[in-house]
N, C-alpha and C. Protein backbone atom coordinates (compact mmCIF):
# COMPACT_ATOMS: atom_id res chain seq x y z
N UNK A 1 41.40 -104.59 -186.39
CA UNK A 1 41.78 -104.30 -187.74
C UNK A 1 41.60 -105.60 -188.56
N UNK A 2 40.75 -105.71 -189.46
CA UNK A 2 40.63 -106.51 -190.47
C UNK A 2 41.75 -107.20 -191.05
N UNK A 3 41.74 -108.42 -191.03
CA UNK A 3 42.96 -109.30 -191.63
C UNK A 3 44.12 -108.93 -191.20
N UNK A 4 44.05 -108.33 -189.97
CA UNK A 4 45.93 -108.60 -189.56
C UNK A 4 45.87 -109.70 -188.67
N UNK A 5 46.78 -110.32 -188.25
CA UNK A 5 47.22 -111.29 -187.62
C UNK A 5 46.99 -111.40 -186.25
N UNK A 6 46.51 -112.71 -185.21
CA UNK A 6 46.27 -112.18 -183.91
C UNK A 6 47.36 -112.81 -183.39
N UNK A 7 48.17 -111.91 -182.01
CA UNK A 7 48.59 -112.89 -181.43
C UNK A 7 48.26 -113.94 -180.57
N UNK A 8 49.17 -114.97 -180.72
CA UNK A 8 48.82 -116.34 -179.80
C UNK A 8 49.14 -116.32 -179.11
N UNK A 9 48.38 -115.93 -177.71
CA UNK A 9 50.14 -116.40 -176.62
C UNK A 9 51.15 -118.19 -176.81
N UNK A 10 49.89 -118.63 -177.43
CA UNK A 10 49.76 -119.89 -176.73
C UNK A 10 51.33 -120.42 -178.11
N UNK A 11 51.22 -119.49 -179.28
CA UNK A 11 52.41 -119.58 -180.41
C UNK A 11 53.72 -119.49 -179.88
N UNK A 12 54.11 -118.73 -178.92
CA UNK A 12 55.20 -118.57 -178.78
C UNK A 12 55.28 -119.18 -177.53
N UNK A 13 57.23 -120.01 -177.39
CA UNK A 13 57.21 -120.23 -176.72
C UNK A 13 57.46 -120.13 -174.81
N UNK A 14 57.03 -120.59 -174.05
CA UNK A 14 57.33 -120.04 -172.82
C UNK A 14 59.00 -119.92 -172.28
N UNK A 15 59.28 -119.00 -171.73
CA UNK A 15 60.74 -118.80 -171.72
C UNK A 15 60.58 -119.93 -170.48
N UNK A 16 62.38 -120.23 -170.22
CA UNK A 16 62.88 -121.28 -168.78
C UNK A 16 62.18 -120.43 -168.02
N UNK A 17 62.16 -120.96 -166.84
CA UNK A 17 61.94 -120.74 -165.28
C UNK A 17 63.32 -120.26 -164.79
N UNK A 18 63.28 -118.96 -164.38
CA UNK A 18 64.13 -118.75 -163.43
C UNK A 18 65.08 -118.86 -162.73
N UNK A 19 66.39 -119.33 -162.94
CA UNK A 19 67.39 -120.08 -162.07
C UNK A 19 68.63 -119.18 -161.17
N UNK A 20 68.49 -119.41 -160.06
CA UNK A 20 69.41 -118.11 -159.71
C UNK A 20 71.15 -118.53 -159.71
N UNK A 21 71.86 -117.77 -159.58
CA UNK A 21 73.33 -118.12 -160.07
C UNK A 21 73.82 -117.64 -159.11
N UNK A 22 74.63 -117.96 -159.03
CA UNK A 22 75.78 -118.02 -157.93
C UNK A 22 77.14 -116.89 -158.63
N UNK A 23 77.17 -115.69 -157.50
CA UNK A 23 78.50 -114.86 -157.93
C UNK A 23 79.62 -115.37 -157.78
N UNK A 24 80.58 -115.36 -159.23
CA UNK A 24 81.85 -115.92 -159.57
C UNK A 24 82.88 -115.57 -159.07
N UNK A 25 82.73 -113.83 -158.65
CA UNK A 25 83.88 -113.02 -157.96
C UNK A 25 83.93 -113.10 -156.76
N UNK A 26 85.23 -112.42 -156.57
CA UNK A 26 85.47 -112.06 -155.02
C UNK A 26 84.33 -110.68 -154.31
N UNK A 27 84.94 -110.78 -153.03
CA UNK A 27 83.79 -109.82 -152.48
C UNK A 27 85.40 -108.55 -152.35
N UNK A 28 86.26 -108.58 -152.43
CA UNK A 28 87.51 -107.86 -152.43
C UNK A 28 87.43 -106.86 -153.04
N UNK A 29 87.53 -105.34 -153.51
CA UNK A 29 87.93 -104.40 -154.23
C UNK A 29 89.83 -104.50 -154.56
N UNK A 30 90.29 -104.85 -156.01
CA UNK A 30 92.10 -104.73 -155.70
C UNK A 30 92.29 -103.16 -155.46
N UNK A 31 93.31 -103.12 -155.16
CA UNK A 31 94.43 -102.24 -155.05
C UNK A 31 94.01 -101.36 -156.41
N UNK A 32 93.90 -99.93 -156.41
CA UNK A 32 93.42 -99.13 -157.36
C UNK A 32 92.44 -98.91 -158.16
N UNK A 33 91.19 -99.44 -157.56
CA UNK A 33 90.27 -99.33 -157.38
C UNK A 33 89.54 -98.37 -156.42
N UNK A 34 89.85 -97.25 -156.49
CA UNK A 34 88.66 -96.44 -154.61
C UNK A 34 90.17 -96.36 -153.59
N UNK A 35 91.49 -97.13 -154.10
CA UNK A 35 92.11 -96.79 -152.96
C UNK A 35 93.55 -95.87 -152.99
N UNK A 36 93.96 -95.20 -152.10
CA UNK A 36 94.74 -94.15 -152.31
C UNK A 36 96.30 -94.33 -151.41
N UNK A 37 97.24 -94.76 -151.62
CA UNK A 37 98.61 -94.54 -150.97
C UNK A 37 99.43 -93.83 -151.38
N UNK A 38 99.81 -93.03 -150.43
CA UNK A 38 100.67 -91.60 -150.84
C UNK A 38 101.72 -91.79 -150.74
N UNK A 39 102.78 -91.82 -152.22
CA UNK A 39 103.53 -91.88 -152.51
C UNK A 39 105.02 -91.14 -151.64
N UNK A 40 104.61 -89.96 -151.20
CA UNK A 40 105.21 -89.39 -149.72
C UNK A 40 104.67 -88.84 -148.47
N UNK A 41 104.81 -90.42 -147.96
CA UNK A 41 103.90 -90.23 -146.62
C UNK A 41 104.60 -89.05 -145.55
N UNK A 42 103.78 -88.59 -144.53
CA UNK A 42 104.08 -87.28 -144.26
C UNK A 42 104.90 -87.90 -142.87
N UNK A 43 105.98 -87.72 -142.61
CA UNK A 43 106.68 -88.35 -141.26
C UNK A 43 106.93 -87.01 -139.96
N UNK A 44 106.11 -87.33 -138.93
CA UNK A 44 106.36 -86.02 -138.20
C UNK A 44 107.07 -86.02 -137.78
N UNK A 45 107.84 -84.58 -137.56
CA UNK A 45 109.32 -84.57 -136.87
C UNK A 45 109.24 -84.49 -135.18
N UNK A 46 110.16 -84.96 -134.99
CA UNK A 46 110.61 -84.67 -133.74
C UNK A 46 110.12 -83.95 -132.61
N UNK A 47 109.67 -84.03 -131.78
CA UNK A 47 109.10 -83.05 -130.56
C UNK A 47 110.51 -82.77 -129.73
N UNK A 48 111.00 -81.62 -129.20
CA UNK A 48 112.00 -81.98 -128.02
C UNK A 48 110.94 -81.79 -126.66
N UNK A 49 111.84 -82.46 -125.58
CA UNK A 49 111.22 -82.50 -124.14
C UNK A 49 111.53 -81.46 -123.50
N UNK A 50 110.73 -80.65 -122.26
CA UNK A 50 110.92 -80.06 -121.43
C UNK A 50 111.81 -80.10 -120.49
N UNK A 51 112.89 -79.19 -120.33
CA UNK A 51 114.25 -79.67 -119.48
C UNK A 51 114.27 -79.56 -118.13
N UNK A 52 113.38 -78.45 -118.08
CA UNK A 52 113.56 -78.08 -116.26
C UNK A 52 113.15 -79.13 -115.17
N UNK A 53 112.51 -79.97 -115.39
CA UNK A 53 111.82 -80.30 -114.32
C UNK A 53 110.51 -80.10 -114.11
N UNK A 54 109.95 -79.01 -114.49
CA UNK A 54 108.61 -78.47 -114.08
C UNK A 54 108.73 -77.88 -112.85
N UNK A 55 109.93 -77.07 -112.47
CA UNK A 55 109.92 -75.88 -111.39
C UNK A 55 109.30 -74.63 -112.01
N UNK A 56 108.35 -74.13 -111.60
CA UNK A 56 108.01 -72.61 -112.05
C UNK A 56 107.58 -72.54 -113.26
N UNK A 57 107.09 -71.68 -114.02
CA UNK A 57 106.50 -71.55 -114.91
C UNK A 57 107.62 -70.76 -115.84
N UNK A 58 107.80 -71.83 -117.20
CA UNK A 58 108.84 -70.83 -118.14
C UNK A 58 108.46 -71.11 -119.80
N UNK A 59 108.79 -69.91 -120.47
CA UNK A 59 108.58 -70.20 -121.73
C UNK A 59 109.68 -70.41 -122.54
N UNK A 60 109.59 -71.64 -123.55
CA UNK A 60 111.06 -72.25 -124.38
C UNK A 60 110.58 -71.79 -126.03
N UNK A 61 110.81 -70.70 -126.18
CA UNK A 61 110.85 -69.70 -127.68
C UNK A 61 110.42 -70.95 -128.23
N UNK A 62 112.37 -71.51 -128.36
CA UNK A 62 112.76 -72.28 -129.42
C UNK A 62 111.33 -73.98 -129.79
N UNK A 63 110.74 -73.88 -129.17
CA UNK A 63 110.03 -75.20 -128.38
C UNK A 63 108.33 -74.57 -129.07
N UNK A 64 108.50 -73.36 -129.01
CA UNK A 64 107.25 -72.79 -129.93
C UNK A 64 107.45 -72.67 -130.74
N UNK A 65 108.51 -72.08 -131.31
CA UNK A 65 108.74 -71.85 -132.50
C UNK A 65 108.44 -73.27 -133.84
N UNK A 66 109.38 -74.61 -132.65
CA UNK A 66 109.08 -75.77 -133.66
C UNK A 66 108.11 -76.42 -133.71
N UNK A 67 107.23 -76.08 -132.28
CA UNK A 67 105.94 -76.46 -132.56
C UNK A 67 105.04 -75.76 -133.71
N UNK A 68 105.20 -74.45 -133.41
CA UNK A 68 104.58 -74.15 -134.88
C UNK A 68 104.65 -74.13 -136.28
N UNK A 69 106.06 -74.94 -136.36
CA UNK A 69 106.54 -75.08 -137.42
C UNK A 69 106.04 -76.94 -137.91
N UNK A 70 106.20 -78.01 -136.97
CA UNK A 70 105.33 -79.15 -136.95
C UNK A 70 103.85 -78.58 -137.36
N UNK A 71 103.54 -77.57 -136.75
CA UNK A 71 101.71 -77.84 -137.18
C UNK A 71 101.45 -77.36 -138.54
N UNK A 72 102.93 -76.32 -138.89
CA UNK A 72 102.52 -75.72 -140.39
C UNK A 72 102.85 -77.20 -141.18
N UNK A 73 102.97 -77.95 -140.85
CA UNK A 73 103.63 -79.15 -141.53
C UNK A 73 102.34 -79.89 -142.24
N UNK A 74 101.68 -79.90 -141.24
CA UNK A 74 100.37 -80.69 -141.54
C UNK A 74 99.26 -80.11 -142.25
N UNK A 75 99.50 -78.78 -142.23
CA UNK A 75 98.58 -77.94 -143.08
C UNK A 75 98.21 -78.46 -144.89
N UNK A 76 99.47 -78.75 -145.71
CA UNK A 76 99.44 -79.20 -146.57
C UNK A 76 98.84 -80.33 -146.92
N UNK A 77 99.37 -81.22 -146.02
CA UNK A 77 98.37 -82.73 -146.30
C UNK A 77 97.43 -82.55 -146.06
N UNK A 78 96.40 -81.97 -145.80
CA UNK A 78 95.04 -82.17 -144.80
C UNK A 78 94.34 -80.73 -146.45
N UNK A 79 95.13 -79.91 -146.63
CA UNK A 79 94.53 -79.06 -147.83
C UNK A 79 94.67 -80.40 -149.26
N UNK A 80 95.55 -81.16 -149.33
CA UNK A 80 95.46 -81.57 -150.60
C UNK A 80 94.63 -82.89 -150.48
N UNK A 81 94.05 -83.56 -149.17
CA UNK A 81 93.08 -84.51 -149.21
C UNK A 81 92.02 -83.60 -149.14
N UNK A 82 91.80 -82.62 -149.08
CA UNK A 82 90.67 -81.60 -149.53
C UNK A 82 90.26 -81.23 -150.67
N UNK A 83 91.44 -81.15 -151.36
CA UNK A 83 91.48 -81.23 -153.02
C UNK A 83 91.30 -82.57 -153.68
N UNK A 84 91.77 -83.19 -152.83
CA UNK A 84 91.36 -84.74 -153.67
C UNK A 84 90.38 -85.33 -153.47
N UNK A 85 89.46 -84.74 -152.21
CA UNK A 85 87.94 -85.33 -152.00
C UNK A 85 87.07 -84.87 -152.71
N UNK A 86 87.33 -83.07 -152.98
CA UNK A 86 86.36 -82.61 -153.81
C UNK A 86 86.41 -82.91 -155.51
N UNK A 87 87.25 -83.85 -155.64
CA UNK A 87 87.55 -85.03 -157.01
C UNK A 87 86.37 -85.75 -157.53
N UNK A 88 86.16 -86.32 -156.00
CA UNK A 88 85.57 -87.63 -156.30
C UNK A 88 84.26 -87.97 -157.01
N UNK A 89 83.95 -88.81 -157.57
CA UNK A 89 82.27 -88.65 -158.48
C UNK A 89 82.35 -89.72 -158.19
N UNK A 90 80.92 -90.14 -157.21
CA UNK A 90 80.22 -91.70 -156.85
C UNK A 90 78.64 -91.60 -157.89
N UNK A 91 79.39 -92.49 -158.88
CA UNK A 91 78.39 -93.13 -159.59
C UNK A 91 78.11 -94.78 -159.70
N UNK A 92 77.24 -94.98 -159.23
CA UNK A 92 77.17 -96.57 -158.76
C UNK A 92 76.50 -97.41 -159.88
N UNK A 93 75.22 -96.59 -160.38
CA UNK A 93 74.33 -96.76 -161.29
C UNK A 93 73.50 -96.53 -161.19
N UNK A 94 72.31 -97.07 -161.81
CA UNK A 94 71.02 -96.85 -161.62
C UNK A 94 69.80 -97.92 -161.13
N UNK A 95 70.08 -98.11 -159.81
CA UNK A 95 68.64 -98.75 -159.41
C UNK A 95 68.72 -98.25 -157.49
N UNK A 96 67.88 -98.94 -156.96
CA UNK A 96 67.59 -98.12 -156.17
C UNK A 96 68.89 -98.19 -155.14
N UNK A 97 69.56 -99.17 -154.65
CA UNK A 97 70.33 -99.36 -153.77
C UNK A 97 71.57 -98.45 -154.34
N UNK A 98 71.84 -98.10 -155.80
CA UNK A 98 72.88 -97.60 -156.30
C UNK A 98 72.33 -96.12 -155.71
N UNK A 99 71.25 -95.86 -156.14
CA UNK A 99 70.71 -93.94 -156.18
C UNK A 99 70.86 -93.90 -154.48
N UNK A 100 70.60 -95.30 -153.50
CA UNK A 100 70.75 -94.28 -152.53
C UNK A 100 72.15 -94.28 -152.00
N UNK A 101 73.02 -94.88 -152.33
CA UNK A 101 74.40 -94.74 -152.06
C UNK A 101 74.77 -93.14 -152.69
N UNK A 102 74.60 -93.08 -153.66
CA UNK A 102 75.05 -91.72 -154.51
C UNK A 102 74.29 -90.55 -154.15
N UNK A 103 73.14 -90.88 -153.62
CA UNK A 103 72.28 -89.73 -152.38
C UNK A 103 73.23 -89.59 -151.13
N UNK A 104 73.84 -90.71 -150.33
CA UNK A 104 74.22 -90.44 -148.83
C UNK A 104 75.58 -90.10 -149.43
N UNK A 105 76.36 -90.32 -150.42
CA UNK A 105 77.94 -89.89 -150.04
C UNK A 105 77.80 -88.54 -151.11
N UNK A 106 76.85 -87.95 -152.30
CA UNK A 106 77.23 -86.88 -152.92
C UNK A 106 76.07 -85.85 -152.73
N UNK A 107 74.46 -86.57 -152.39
CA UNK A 107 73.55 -85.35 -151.68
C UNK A 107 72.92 -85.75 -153.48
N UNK A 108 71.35 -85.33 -153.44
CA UNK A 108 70.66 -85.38 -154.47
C UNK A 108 71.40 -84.66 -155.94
N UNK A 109 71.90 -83.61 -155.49
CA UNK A 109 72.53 -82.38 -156.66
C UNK A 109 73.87 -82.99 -156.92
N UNK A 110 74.57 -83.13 -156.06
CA UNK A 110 76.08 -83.38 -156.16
C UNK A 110 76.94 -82.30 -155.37
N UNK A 111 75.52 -82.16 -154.62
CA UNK A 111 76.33 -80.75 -153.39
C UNK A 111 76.66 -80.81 -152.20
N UNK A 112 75.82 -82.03 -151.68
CA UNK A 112 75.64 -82.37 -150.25
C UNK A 112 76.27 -84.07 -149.96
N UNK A 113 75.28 -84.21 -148.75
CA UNK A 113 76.18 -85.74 -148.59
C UNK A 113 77.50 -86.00 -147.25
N UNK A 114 77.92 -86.95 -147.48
CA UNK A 114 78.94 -87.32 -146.57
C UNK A 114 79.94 -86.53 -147.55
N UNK A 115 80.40 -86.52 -148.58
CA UNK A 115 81.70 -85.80 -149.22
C UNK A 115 81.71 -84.44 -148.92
N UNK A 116 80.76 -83.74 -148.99
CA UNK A 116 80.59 -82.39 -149.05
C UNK A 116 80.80 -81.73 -147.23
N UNK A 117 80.24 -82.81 -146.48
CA UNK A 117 80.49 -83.05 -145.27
C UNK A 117 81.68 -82.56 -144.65
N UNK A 118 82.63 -83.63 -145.53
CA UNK A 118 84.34 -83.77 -144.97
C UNK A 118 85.03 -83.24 -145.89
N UNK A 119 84.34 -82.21 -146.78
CA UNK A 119 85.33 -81.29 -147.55
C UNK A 119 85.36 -80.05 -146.37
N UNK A 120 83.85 -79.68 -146.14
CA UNK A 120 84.42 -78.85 -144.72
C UNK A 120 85.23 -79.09 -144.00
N UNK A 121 84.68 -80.21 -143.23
CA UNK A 121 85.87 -80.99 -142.29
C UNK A 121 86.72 -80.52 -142.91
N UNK A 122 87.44 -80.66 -143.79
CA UNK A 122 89.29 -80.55 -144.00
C UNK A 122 89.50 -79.07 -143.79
N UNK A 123 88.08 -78.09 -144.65
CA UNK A 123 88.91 -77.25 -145.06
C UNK A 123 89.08 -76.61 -142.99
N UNK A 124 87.45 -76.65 -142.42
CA UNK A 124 88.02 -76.58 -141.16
C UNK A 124 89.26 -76.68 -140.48
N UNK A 125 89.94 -77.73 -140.40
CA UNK A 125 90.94 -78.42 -139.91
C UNK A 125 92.02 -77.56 -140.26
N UNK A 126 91.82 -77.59 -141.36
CA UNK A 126 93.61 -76.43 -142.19
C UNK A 126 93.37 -75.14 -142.00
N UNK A 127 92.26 -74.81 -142.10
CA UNK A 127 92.09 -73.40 -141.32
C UNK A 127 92.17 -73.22 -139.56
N UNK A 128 91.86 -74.30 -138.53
CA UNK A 128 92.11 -74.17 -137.64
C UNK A 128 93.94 -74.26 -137.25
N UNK A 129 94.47 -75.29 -137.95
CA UNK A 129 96.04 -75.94 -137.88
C UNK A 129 96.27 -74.75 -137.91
N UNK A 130 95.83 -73.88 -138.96
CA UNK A 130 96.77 -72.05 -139.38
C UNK A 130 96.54 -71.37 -138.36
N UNK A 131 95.97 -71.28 -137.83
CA UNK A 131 95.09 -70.09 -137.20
C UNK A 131 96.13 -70.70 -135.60
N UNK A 132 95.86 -72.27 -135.85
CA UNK A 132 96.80 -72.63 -134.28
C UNK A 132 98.10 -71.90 -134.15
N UNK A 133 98.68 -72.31 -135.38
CA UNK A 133 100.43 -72.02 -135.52
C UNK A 133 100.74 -70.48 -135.72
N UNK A 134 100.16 -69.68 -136.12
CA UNK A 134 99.73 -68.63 -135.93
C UNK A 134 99.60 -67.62 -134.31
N UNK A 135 98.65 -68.66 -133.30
CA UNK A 135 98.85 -68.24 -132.43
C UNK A 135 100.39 -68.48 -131.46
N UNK A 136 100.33 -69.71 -131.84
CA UNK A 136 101.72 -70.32 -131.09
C UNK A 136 102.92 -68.85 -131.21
N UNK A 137 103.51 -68.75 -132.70
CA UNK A 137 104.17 -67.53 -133.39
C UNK A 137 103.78 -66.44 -132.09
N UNK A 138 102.73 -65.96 -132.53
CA UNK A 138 102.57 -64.92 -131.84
C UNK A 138 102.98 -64.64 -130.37
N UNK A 139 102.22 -65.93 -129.63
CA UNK A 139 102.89 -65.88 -128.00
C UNK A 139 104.46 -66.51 -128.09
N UNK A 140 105.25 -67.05 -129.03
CA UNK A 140 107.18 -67.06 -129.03
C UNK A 140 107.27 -65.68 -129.27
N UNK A 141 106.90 -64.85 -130.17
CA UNK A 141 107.23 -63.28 -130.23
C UNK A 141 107.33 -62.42 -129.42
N UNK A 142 105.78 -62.31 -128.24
CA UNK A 142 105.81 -61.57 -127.62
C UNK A 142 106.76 -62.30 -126.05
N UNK A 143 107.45 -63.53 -126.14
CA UNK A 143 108.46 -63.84 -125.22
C UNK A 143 109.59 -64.03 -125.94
N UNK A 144 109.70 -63.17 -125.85
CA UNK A 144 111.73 -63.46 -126.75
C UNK A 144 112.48 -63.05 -125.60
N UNK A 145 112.46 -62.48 -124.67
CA UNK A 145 113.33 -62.20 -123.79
C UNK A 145 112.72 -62.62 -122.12
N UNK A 146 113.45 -62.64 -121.47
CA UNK A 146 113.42 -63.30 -120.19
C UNK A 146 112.74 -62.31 -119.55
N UNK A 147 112.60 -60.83 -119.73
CA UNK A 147 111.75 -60.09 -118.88
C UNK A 147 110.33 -60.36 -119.79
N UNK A 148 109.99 -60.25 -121.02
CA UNK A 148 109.25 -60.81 -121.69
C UNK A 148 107.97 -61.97 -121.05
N UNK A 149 109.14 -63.13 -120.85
CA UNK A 149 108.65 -64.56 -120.37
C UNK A 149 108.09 -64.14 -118.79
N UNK A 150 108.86 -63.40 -117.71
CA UNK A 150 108.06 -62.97 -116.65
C UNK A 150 106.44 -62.57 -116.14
N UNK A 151 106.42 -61.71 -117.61
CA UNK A 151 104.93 -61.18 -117.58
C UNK A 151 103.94 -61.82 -118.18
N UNK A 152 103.79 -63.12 -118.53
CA UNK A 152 103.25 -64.48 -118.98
C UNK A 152 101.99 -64.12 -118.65
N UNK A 153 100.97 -64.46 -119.11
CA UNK A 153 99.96 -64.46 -118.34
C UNK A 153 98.57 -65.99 -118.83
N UNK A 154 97.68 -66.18 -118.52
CA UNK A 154 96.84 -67.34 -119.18
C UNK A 154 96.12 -66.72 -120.10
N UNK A 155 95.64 -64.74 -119.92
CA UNK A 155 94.95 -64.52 -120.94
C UNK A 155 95.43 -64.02 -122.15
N UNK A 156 97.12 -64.02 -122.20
CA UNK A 156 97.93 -64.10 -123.07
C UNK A 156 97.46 -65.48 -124.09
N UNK A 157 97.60 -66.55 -122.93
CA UNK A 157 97.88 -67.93 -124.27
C UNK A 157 96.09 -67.98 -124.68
N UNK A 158 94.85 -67.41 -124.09
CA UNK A 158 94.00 -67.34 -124.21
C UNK A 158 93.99 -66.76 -125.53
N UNK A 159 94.36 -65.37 -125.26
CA UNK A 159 94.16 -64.22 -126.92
C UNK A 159 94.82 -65.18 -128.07
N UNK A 160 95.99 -65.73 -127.95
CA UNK A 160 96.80 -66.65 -129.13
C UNK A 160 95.69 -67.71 -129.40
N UNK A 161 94.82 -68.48 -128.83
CA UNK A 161 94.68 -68.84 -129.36
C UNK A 161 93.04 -68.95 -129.50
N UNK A 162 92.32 -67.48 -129.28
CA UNK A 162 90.95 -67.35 -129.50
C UNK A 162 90.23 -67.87 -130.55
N UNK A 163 91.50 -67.40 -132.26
CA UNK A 163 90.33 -67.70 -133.16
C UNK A 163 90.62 -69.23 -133.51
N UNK A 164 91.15 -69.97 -133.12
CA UNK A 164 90.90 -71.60 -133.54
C UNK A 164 89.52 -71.76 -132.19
N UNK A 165 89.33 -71.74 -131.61
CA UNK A 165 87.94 -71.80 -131.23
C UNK A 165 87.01 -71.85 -132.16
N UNK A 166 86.55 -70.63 -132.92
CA UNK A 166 85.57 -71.25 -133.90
C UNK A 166 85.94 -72.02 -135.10
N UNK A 167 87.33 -72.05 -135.32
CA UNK A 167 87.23 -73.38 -136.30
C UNK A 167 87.11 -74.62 -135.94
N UNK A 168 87.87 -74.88 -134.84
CA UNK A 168 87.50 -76.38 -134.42
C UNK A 168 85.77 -76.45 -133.76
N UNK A 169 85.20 -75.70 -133.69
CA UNK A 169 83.82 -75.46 -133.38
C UNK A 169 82.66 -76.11 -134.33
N UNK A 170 82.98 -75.01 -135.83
CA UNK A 170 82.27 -75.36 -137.17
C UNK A 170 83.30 -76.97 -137.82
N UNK A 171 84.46 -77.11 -137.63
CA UNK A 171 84.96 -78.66 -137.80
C UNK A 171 84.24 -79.88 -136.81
N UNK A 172 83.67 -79.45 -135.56
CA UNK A 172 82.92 -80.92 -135.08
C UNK A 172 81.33 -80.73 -135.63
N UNK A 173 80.98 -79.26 -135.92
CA UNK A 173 79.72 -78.90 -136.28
C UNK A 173 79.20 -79.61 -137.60
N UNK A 174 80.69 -79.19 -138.86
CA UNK A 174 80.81 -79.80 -140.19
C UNK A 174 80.47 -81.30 -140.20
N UNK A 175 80.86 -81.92 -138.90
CA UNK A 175 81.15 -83.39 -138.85
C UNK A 175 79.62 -84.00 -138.45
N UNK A 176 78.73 -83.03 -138.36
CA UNK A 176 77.42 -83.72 -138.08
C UNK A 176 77.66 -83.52 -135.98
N UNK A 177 78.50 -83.57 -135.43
CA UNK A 177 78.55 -83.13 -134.44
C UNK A 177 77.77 -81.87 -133.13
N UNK A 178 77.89 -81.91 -132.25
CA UNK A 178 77.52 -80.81 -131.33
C UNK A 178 78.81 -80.40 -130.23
N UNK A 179 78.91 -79.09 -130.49
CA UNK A 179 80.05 -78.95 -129.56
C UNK A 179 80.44 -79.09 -128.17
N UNK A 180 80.75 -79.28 -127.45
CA UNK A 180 80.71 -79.59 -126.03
C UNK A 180 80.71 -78.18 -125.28
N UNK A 181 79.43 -78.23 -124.02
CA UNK A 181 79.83 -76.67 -123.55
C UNK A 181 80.66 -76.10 -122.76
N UNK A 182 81.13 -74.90 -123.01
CA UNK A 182 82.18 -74.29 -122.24
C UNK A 182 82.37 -74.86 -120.96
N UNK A 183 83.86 -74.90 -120.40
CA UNK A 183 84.19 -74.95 -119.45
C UNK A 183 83.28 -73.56 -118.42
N UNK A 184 83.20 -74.26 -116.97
CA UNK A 184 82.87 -73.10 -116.18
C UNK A 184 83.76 -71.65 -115.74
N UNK A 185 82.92 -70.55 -116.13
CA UNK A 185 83.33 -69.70 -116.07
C UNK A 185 83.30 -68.51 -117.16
N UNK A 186 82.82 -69.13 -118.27
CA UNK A 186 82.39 -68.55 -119.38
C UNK A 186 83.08 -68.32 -120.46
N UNK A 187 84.26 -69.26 -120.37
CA UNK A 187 85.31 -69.09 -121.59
C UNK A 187 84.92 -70.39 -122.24
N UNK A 188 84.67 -69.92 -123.40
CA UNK A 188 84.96 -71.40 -124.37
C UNK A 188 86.57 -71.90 -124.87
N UNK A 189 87.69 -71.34 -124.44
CA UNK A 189 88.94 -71.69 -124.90
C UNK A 189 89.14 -72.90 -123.69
């Protein structure tokens, strides 16, 4: 273009050279930052011990009953770190080491990933805990009485507790895991 101006490189001047700097901060994350302490930590109660000795085979109601009442215990905490994982938004930024952090913990979409991972995991877990305490209930019910407790059998505590089998199954599956194979004989319980 006629009479406009050319540039010079040689006009302007050359910027410094390069100097690299030294980070001022700590390598530490504080306290509330990414981190979580629960204000009421969950304290498990009490187990009681077996009295007899271990003569003969006997069932203690009361001993199921609080066991299944301990496992309904844990159900809650394990559902509300389920609720609080599916919270989380990892945004790091934008360059490459950031995109692939926010690829491995949330998945390209924001569907997949390590989070999406251990939201199964949980919900697994609280669905198996139920499904445990559940069975427990069931085999104290069908022994409430001493002729009851006589007719005991293994495929009794088997049926109680068939369906946590496939939850703790799809919970090591969820986990990136492979399940271990059945014991011999063809039962997976």
């Amino acid at each position: 273009m006629p009479g406009a101006p050319i540039n010079n490189p040689r006009s302007h001047p050359k910027p410094p050279p390069y100097q690299p700097k030294q980070y001022g901060n700590g390598t530490s994350v504080p306290n509330g930052h990414g981190s979580y302490s629960n204000p009421q930590p969950f304290t498990p109660p009490p187990v009681p011990s077996g009295g007899d000795g271990g003569k003969g085979t006997t069932v203690d109601t009361p001993s199921l009953d609080l066991f299944a009442d301990n496992i309904d215990q844990l159900v809650d905490p394990v559902r509300k770190a389920q609720t609080a994982l599916e919270g989380v938004s990892v945004e790091p930024g934008d360059f490459y080491h950031a995109n692939k952090m926010r690829i491995d913990v949330t998945g390209p979409n924001a569907d997949a990933g390590l989070k999406e991972q251990f939201v199964k995991v949980l919900g697994d877990l609280s669905q198996g805990l139920s499904d445990l305490s559940a069975g427990v209930r069931q085999l104290s019910a069908k022994y409430k009485t001493i002729e009851d407790a006589n007719s005991a059998s293994a495929t009794d505590l088997q049926n109680a507790f068939q369906s946590t089998d496939g939850d703790f199954t799809s919970l090591i599956t969820d986990a990136g895991g492979t399940p271990g194979a059945p014991p011999s004989g063809g039962n997976s319980s």
